[in-house]
C-alpha atoms as a PDB file:
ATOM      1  CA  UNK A   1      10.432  75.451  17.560  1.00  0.00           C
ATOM      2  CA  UNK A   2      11.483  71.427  17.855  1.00  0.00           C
ATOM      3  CA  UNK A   3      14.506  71.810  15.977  1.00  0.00           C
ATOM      4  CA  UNK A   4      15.293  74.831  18.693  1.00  0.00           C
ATOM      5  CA  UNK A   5      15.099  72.528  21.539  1.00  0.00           C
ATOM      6  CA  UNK A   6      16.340  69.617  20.016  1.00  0.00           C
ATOM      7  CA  UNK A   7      19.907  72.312  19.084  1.00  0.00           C
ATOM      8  CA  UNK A   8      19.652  73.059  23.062  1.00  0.00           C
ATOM      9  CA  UNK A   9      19.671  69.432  23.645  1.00  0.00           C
ATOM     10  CA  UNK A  10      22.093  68.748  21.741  1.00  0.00           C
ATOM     11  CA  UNK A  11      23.916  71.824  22.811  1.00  0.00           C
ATOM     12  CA  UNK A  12      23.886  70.758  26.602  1.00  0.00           C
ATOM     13  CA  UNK A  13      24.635  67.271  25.844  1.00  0.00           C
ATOM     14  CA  UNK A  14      27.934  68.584  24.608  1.00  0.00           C
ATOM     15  CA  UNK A  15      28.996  70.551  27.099  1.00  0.00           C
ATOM     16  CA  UNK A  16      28.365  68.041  29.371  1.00  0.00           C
ATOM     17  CA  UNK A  17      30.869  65.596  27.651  1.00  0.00           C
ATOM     18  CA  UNK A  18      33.746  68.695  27.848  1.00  0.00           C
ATOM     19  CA  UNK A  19      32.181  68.831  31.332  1.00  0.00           C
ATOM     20  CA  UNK A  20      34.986  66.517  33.774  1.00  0.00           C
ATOM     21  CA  UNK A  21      32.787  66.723  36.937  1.00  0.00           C
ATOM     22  CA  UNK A  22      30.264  63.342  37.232  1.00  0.00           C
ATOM     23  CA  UNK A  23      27.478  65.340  38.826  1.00  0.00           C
ATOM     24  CA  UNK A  24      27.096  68.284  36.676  1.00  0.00           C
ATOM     25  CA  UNK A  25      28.142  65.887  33.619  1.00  0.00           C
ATOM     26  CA  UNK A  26      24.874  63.937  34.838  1.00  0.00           C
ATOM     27  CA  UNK A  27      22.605  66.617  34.848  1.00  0.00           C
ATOM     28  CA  UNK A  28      23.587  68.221  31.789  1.00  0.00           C
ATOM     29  CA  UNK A  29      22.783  64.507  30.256  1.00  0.00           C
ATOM     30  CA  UNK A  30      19.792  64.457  31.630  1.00  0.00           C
ATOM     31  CA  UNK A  31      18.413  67.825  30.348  1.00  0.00           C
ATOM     32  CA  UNK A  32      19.950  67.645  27.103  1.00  0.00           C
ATOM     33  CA  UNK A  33      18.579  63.900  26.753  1.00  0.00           C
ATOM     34  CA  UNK A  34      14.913  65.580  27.592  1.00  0.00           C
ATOM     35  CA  UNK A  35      15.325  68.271  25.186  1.00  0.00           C
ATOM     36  CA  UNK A  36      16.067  65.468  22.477  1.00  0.00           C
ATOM     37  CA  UNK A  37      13.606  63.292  23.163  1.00  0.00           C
ATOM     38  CA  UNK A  38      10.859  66.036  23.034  1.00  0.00           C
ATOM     39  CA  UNK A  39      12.412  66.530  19.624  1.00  0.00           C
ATOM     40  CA  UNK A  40      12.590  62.830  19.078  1.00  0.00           C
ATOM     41  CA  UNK A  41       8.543  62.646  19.814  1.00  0.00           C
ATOM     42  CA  UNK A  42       8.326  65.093  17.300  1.00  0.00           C
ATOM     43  CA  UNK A  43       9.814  63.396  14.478  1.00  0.00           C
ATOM     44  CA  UNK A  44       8.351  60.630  15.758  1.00  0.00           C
ATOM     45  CA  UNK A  45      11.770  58.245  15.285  1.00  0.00           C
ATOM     46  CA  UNK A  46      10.627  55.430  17.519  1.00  0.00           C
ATOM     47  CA  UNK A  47      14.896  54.523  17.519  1.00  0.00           C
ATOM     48  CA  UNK A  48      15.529  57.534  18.305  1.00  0.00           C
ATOM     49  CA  UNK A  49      12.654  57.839  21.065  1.00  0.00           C
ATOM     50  CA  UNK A  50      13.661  54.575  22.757  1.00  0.00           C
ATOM     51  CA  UNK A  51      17.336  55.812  22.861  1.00  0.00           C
ATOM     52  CA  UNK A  52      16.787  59.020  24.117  1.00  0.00           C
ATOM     53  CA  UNK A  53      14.767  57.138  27.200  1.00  0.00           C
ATOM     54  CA  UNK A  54      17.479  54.867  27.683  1.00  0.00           C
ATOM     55  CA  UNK A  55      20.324  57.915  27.930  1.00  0.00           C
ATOM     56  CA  UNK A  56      17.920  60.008  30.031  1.00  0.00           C
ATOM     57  CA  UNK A  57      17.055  56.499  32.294  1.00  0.00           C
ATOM     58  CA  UNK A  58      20.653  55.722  32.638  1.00  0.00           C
ATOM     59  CA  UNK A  59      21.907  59.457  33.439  1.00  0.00           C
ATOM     60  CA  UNK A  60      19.455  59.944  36.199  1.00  0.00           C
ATOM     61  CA  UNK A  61      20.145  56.328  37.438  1.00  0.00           C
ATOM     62  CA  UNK A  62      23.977  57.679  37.562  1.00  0.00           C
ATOM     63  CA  UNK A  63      22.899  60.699  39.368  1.00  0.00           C
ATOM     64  CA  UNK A  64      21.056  59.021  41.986  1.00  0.00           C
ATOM     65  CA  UNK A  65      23.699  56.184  42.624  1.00  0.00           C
ATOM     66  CA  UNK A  66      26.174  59.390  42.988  1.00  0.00           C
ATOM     67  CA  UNK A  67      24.092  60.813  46.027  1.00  0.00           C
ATOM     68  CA  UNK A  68      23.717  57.493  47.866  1.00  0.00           C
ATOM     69  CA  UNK A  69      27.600  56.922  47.276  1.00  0.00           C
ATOM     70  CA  UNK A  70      28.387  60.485  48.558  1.00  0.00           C
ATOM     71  CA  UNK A  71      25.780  60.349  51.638  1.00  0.00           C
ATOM     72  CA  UNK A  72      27.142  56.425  52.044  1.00  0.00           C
ATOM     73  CA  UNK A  73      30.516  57.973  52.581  1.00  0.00           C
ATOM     74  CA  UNK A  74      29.545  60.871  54.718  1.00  0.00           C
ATOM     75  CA  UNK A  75      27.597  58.498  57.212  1.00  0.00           C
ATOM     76  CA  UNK A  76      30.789  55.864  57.380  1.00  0.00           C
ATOM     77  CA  UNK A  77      32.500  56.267  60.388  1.00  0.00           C
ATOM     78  CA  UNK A  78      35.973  55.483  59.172  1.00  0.00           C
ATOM     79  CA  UNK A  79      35.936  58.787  56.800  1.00  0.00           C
ATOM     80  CA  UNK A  80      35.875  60.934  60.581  1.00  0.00           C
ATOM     81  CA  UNK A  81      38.620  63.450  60.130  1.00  0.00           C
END
């Protein structure tokens, strides 16, 4: 069953690399990177745990800085058209 979701993980991971658009790319990250680390937990790699919460961390850090960047520039009044 853990090596299942830690394939998905992997899996999705992937795809989001092949994947060129930032947002989906993110998300894909960050669901692959949970899949992992519940596989991670499993084999109880502490490297491999700690990773895992850095890549997750970092994608959904990405993710949010995206939406304040897109809502930044949808609120700036030079970008009326």
């Amino acid at each position: 069953m853990f090596k299942l979701i830690g394939a998905a993980g992997l899996l999705v991971i992937s795809i989001g690399i092949i994947n060129k658009e930032r947002r989906t790319q993110d998300i894909l990250y960050i669901i692959g990177g949970i899949c992992l680390e519940i596989y991670s937990l499993y084999l109880g790699d502490i490297i491999f745990i700690i990773l895992q919460i850095i890549f997750t961390v970092s994608a959904i850090y990405d993710l949010i800085k995206l939406g304040r960047l897109k809502e930044t520039k949808t609120n700036d009044p030079k970008n009326i058209t």
